[in-house]
N, C-alpha and C. Protein backbone atom coordinates (compact mmCIF):
# COMPACT_ATOMS: atom_id res chain seq x y z
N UNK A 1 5.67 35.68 47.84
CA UNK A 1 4.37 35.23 47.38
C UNK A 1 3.32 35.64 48.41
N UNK A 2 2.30 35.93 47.84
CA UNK A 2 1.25 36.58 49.00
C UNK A 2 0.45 35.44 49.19
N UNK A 3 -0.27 35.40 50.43
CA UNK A 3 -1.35 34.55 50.65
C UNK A 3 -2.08 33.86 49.72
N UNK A 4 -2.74 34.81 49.23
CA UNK A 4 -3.87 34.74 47.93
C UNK A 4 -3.42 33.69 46.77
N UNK A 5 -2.36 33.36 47.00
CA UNK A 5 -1.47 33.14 45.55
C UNK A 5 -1.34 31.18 46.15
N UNK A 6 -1.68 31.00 47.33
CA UNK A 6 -1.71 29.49 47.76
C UNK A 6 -3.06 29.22 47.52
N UNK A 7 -3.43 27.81 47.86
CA UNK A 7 -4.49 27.16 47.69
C UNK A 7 -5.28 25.66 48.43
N UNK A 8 -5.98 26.01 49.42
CA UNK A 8 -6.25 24.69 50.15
C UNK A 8 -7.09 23.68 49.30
N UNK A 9 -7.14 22.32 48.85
CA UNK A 9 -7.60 21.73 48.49
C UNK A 9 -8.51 20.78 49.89
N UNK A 10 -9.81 20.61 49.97
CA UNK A 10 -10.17 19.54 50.95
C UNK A 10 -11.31 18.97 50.59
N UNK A 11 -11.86 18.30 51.79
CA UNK A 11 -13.91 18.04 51.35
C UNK A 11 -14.59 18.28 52.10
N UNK A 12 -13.99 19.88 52.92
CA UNK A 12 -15.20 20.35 54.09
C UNK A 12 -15.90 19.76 54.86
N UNK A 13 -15.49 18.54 55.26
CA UNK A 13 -16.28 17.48 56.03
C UNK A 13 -16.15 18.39 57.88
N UNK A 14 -16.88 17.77 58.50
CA UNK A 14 -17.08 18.25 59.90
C UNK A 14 -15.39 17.77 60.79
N UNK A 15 -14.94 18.40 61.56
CA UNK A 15 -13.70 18.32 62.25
C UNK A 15 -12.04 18.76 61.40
N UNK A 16 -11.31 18.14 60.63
CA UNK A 16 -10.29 18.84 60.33
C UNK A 16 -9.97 19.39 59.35
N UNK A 17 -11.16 19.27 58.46
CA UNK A 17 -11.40 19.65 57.17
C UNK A 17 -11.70 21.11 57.36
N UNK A 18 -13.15 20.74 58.16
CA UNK A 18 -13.65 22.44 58.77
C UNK A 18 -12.91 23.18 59.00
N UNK A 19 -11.81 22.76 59.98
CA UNK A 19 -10.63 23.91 60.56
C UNK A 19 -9.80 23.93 59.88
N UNK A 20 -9.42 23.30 58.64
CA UNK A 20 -8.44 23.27 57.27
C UNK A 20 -9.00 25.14 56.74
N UNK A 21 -10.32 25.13 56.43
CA UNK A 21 -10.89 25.91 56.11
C UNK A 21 -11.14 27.38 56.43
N UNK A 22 -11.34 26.91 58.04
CA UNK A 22 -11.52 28.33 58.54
C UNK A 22 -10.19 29.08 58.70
N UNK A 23 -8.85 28.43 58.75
CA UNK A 23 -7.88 28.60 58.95
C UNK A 23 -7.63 29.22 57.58
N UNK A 24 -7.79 28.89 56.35
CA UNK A 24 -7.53 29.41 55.55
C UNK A 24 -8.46 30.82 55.24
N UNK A 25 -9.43 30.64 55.38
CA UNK A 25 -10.00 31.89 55.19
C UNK A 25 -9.51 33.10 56.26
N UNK A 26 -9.23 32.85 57.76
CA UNK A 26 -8.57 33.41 58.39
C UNK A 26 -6.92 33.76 57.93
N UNK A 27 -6.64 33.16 57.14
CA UNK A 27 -4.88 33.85 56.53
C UNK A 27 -5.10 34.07 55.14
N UNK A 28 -6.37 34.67 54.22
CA UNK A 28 -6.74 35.16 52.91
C UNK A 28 -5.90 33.66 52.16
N UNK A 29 -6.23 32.59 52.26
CA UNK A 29 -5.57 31.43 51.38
C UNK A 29 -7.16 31.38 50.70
N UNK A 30 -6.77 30.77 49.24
CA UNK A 30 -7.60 30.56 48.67
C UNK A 30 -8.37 28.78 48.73
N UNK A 31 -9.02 28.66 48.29
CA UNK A 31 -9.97 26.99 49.19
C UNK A 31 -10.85 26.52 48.35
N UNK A 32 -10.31 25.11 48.00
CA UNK A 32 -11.36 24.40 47.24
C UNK A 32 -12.17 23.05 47.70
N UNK A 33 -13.71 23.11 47.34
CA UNK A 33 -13.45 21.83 48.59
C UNK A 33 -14.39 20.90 47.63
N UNK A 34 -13.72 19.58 47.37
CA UNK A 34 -14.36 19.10 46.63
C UNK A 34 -15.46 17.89 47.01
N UNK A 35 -16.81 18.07 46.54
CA UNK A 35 -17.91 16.78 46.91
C UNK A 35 -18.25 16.17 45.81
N UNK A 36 -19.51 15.44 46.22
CA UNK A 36 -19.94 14.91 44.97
C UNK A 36 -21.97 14.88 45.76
N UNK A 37 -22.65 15.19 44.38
CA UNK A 37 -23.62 14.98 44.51
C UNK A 37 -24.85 14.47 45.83
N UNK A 38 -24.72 15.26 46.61
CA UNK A 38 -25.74 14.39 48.24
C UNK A 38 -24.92 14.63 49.32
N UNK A 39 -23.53 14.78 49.00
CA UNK A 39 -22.87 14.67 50.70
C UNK A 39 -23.05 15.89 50.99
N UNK A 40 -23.34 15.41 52.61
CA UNK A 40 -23.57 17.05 53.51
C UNK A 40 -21.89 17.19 54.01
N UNK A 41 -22.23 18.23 53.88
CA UNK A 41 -20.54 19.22 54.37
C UNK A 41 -20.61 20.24 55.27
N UNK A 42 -19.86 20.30 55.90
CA UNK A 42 -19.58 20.85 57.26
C UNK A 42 -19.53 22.52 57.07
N UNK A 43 -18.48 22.65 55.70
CA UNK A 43 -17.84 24.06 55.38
C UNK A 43 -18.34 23.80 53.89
N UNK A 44 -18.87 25.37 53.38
CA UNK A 44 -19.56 24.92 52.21
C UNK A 44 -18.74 26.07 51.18
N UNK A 45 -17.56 26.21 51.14
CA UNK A 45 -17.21 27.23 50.40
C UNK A 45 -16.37 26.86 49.11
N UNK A 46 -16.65 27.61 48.26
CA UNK A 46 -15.81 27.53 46.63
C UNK A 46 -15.89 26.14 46.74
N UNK A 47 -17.28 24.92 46.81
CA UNK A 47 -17.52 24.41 46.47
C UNK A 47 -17.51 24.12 45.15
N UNK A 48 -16.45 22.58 44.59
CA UNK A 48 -16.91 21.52 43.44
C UNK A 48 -17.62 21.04 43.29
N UNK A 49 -18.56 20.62 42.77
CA UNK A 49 -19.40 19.47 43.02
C UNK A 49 -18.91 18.40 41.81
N UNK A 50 -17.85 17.15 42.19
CA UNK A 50 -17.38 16.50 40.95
C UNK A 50 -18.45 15.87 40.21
N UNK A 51 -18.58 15.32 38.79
CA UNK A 51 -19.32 14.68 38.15
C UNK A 51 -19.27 12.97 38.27
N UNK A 52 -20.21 12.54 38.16
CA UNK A 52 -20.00 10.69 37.47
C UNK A 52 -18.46 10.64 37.32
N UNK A 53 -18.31 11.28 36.11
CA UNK A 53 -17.35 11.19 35.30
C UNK A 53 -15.95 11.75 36.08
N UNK A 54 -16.01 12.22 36.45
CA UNK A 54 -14.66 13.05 37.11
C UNK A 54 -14.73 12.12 38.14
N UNK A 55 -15.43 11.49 38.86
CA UNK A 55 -15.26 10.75 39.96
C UNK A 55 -14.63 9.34 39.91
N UNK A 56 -14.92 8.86 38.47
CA UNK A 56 -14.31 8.01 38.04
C UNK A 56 -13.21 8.26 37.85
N UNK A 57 -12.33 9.21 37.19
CA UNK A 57 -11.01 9.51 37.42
C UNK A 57 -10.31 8.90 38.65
N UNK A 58 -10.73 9.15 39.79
CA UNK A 58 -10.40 8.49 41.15
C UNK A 58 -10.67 7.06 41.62
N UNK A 59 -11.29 6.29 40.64
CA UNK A 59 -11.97 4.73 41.11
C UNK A 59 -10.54 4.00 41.32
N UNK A 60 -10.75 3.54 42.01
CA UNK A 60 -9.72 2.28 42.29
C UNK A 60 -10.34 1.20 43.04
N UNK A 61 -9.97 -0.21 42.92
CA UNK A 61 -10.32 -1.33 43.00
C UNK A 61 -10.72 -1.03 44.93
N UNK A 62 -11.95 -1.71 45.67
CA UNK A 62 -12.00 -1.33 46.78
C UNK A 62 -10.97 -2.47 47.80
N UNK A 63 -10.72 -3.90 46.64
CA UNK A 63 -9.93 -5.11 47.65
C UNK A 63 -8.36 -4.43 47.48
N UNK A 64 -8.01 -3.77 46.53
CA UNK A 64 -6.53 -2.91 46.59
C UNK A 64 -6.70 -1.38 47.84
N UNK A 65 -7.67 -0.91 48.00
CA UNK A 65 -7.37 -0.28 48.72
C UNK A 65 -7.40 -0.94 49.97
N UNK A 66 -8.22 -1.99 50.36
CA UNK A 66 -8.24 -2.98 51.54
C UNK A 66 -6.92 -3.44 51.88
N UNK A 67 -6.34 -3.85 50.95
CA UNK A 67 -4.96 -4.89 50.99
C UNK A 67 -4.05 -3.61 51.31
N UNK A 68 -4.01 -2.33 51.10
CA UNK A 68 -2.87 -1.42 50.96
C UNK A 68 -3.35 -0.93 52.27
N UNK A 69 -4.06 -0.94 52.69
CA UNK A 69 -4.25 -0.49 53.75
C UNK A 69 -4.31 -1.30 55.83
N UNK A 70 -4.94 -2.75 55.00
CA UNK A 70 -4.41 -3.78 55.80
C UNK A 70 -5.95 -3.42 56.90
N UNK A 71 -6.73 -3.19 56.12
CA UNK A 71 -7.95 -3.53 56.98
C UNK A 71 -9.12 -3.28 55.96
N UNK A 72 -10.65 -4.01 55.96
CA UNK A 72 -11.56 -4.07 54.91
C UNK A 72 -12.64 -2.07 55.05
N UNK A 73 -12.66 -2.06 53.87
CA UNK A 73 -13.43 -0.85 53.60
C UNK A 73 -15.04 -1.46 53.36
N UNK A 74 -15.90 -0.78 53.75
CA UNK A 74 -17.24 -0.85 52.99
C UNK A 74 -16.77 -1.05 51.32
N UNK A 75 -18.21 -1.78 50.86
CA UNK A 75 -18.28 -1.41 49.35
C UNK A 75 -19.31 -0.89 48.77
N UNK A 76 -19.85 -0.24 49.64
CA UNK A 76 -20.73 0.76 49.17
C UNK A 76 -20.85 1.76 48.65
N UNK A 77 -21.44 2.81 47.53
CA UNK A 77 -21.33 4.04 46.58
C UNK A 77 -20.64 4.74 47.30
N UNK A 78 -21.49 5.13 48.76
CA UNK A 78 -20.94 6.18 49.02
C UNK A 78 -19.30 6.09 49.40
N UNK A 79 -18.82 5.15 50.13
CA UNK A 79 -17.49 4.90 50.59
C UNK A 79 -16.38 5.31 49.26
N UNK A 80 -17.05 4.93 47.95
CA UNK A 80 -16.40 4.90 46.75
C UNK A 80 -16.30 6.06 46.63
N UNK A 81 -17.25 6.62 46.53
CA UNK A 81 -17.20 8.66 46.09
C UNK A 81 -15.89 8.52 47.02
N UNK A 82 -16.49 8.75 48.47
CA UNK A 82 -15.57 9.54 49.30
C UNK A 82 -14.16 9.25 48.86
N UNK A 83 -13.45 7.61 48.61
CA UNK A 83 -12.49 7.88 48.07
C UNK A 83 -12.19 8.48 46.61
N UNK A 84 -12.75 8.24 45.85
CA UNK A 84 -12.36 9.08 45.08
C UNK A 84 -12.41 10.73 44.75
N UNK A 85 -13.06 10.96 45.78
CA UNK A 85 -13.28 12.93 46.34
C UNK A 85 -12.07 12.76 47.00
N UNK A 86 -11.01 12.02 47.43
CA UNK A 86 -9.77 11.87 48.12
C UNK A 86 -9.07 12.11 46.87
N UNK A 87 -8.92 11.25 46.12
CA UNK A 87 -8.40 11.22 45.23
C UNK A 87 -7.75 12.52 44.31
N UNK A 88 -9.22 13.37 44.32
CA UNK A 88 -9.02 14.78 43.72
C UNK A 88 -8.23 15.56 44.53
N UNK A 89 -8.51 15.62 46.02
CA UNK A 89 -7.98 16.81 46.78
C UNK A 89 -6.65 16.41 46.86
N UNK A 90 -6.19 14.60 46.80
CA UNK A 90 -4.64 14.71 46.93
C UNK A 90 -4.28 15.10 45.06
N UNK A 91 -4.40 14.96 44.50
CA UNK A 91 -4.08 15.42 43.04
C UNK A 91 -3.81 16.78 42.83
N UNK A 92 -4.65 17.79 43.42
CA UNK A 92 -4.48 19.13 43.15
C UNK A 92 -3.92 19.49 43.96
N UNK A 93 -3.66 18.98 45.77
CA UNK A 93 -2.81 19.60 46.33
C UNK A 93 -1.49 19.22 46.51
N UNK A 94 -0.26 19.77 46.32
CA UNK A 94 0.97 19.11 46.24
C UNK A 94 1.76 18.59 47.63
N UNK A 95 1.25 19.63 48.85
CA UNK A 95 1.50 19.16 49.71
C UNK A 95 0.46 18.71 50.59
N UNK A 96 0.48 17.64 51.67
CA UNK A 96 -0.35 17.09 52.25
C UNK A 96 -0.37 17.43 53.52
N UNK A 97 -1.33 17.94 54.20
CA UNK A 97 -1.64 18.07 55.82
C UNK A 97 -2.85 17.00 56.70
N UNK A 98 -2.83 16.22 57.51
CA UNK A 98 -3.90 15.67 57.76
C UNK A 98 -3.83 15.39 59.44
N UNK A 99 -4.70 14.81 60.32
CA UNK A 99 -4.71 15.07 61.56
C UNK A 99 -5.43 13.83 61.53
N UNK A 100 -5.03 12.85 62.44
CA UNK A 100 -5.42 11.79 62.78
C UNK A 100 -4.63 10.99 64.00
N UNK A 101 -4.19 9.75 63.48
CA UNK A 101 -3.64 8.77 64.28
C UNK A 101 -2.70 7.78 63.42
N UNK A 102 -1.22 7.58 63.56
CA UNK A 102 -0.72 7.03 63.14
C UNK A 102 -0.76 5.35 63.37
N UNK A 103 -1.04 4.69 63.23
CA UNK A 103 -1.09 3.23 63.64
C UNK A 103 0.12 2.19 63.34
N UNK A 104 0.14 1.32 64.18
CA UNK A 104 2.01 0.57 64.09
C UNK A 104 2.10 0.69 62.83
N UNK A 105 1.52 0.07 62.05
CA UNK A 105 1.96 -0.34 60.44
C UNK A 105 1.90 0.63 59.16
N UNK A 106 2.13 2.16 60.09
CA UNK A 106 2.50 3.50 59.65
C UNK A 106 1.67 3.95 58.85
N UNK A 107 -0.09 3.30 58.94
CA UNK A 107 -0.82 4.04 58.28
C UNK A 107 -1.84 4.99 58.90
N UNK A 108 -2.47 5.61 58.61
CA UNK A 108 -3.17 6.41 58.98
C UNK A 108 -4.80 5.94 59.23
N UNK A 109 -5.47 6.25 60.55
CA UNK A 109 -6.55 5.33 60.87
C UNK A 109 -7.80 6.11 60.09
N UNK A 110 -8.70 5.19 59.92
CA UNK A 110 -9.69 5.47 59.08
C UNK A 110 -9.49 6.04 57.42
N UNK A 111 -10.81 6.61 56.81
CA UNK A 111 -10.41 7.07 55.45
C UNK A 111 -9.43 7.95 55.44
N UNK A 112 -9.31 9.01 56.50
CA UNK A 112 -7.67 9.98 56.21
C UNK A 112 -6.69 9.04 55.91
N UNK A 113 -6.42 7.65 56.04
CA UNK A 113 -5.16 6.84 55.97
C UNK A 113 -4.94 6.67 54.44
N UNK A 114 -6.54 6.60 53.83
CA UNK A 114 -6.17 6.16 52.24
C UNK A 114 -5.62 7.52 51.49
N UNK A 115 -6.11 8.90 51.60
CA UNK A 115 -5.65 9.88 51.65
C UNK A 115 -3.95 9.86 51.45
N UNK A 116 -3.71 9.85 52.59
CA UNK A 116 -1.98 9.65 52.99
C UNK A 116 -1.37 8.62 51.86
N UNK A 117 -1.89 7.53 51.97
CA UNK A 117 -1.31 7.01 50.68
C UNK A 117 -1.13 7.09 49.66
N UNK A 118 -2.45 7.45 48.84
CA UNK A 118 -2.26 8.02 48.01
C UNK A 118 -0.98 8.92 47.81
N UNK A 119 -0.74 9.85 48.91
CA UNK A 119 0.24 11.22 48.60
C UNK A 119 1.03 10.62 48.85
N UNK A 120 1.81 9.10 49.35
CA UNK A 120 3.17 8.10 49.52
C UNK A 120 2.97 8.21 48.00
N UNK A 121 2.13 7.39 47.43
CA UNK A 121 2.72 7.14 46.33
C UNK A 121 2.28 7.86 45.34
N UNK A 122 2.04 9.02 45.20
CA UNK A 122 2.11 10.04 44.09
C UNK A 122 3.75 10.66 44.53
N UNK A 123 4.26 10.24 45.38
CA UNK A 123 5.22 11.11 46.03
C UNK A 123 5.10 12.10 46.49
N UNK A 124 3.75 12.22 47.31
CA UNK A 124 4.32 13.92 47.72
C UNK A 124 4.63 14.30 49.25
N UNK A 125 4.96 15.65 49.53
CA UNK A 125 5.58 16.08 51.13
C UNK A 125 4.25 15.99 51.40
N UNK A 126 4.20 15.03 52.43
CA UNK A 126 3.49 14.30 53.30
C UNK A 126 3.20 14.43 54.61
N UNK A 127 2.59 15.63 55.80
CA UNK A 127 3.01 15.45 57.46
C UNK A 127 1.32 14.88 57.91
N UNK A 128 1.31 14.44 58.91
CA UNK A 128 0.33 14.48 60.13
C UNK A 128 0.31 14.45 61.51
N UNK A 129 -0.72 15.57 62.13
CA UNK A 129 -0.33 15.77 63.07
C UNK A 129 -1.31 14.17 64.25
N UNK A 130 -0.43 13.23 64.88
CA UNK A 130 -1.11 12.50 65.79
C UNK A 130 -1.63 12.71 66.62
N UNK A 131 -3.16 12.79 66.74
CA UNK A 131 -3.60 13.03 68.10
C UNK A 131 -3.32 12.31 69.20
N UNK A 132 -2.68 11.30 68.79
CA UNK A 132 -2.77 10.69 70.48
C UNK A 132 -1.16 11.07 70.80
N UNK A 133 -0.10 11.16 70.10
CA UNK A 133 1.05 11.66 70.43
C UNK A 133 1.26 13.34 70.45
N UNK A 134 0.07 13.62 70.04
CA UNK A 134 0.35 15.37 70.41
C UNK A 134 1.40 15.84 69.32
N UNK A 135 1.62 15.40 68.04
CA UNK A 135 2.80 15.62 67.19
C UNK A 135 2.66 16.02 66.08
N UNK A 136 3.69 16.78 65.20
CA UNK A 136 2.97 16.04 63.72
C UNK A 136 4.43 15.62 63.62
N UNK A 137 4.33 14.79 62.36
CA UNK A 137 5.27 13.89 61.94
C UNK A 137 5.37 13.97 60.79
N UNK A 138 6.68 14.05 59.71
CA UNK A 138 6.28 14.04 58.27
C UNK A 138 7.20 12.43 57.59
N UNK A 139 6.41 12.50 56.63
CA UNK A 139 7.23 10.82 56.06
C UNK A 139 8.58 10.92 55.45
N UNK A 140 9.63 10.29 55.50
CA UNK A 140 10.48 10.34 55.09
C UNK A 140 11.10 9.55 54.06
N UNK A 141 10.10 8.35 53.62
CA UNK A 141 9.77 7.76 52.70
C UNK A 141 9.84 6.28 53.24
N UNK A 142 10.44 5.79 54.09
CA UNK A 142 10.23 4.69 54.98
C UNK A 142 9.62 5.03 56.41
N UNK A 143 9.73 6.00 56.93
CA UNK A 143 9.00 6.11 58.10
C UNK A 143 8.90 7.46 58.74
N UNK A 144 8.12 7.89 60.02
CA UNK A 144 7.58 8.50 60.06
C UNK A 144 8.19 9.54 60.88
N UNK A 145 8.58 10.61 60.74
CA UNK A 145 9.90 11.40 61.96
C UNK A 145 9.02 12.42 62.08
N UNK A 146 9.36 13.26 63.76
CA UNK A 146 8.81 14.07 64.12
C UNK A 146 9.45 15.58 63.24
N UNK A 147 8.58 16.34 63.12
CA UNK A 147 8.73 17.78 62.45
C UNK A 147 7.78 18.66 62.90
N UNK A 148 8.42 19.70 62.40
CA UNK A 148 7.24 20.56 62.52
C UNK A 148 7.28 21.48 61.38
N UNK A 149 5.96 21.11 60.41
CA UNK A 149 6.04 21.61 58.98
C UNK A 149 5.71 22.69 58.53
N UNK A 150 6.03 23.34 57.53
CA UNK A 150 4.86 24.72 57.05
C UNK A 150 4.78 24.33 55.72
N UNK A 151 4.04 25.15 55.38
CA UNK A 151 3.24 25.40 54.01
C UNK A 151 3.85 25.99 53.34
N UNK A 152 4.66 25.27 52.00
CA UNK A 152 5.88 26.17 51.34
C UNK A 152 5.29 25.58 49.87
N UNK A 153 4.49 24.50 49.54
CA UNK A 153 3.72 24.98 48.30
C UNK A 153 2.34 25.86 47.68
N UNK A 154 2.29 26.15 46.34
CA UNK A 154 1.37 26.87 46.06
C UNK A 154 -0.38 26.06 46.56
N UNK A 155 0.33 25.04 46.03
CA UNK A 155 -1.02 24.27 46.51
C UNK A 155 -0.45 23.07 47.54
N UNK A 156 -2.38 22.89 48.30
CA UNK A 156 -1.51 22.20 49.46
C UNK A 156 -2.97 21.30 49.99
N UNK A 157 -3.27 20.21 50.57
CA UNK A 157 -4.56 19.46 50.60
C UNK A 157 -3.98 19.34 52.13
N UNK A 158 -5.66 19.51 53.00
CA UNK A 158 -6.08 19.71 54.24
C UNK A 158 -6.98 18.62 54.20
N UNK A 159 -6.42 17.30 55.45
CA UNK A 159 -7.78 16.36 55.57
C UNK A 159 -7.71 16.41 57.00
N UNK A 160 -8.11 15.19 56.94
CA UNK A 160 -8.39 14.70 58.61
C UNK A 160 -9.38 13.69 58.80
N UNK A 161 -9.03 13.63 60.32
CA UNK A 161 -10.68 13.08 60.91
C UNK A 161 -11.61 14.20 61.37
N UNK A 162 -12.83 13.31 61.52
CA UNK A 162 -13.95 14.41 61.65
C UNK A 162 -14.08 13.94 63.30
N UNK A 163 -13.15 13.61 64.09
CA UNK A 163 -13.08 13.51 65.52
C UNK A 163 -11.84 14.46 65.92
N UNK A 164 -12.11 15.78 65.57
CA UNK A 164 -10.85 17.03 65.86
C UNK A 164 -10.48 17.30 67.35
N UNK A 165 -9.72 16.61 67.91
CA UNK A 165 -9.38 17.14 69.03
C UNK A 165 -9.08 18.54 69.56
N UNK A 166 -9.09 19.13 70.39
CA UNK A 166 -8.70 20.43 70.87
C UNK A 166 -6.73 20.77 70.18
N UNK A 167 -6.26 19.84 70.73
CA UNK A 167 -4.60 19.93 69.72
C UNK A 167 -4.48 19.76 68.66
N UNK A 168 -5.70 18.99 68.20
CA UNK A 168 -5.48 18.84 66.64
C UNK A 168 -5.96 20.13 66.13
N UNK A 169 -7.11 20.92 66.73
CA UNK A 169 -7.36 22.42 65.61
C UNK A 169 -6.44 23.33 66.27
N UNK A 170 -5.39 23.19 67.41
CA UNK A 170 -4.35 23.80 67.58
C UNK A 170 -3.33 23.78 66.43
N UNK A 171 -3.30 22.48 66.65
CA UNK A 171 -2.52 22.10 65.28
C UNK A 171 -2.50 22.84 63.89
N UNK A 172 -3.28 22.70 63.63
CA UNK A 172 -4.02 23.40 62.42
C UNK A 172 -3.41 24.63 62.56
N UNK A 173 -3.77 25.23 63.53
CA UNK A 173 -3.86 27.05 63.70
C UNK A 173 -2.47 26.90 63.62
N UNK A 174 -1.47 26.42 64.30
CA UNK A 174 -0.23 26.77 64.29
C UNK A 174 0.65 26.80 62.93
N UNK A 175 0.11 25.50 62.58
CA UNK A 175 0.81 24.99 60.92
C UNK A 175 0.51 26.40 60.49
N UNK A 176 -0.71 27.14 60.19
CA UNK A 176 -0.85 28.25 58.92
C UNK A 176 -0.32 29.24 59.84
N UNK A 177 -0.16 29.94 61.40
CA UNK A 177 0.75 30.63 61.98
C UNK A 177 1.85 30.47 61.53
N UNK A 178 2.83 29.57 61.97
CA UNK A 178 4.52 29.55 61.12
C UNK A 178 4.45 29.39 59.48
N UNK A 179 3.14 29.45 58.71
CA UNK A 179 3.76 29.52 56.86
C UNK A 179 3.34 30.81 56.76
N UNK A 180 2.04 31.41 57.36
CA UNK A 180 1.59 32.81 56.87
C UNK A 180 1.82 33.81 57.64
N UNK A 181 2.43 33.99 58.48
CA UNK A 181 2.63 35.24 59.53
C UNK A 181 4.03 36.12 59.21
């Protein structure tokens, strides 16, 4: 399969999204990055812009994502888009990449965590790389083991935090080094 023939799903936000991006355009992967109406974006390419309506596709209750997550979210519009602009990029991409921080209770800190869940329970191959352990780790369906993953579906969703450490866009670079080289 050639390059061209994969597909990054993200939301171009500033830090691991960005380097989701440039990384792909640097190995000819193809890149979709989905927003909604007003948000500024970091990386502006083969831009979505979802609708009302498509965004609703992604609504979910904000005290279920609180409770699943085990700490309170804003309830404000925008917090809502953003998850449900999550929503889309884990849907279309089958496998999951994200760069953050794992926290004891094996979720992922900030909005990248709701992300991750989501892809627990859609079921899908799941890694992230921890910045503070220097790792990535992929789920194994109870917990979290060290690996080191590549990119072996057609489609594949790139998040993160927008606090990219120097190892974390290492990270990055390496993941699409060992799937596309």
């Amino acid at each position: 399969m050639g390059n061209e023939e994969y597909c990054l799903y993200s939301g171009g936000l500033k830090g691991a999204e960005k380097a989701f991006g440039e990384c792909a355009q640097k190995h000819n992967v193809n890149e979709v990055t989905f927003t909604f109406e007003g948000h500024k974006l970091a990386r502006e390419k083969s831009v979505t812009i979802l609708s009302n309506d498509e965004l609703k596709r992604g609504d979910i209750s904000m005290e279920i994502v609180s409770a699943r997550m085990g700490r309170r979210y804003s309830t404000t519009d925008k917090i809502r888009k953003i998850f449900q602009t999550i929503f889309h990029m884990i849907n279309k991409g089958y496998q999951v990449f994200a760069i953050g921080w794992i926290q004891p209770d094996n979720t992922i800190k900030g909005g990248t965590g709701w992300g991750i869940e989501l892809a627990k329970f859609f079921n899908r191959p799941v890694s992230v790389f921890d910045q503070k352990m220097n790792k990535w780790c992929t789920w194994t369906g109870n917990e979290w083991a060290e690996d080191k993953p590549v990119i072996s579906s057609k489609t594949f969703c790139g998040t993160g935090t927008r606090n990219l450490s120097d190892e974390g866009r290492k990270a990055i670079e390496d993941l699409f080094s060992r799937s596309f080289s």
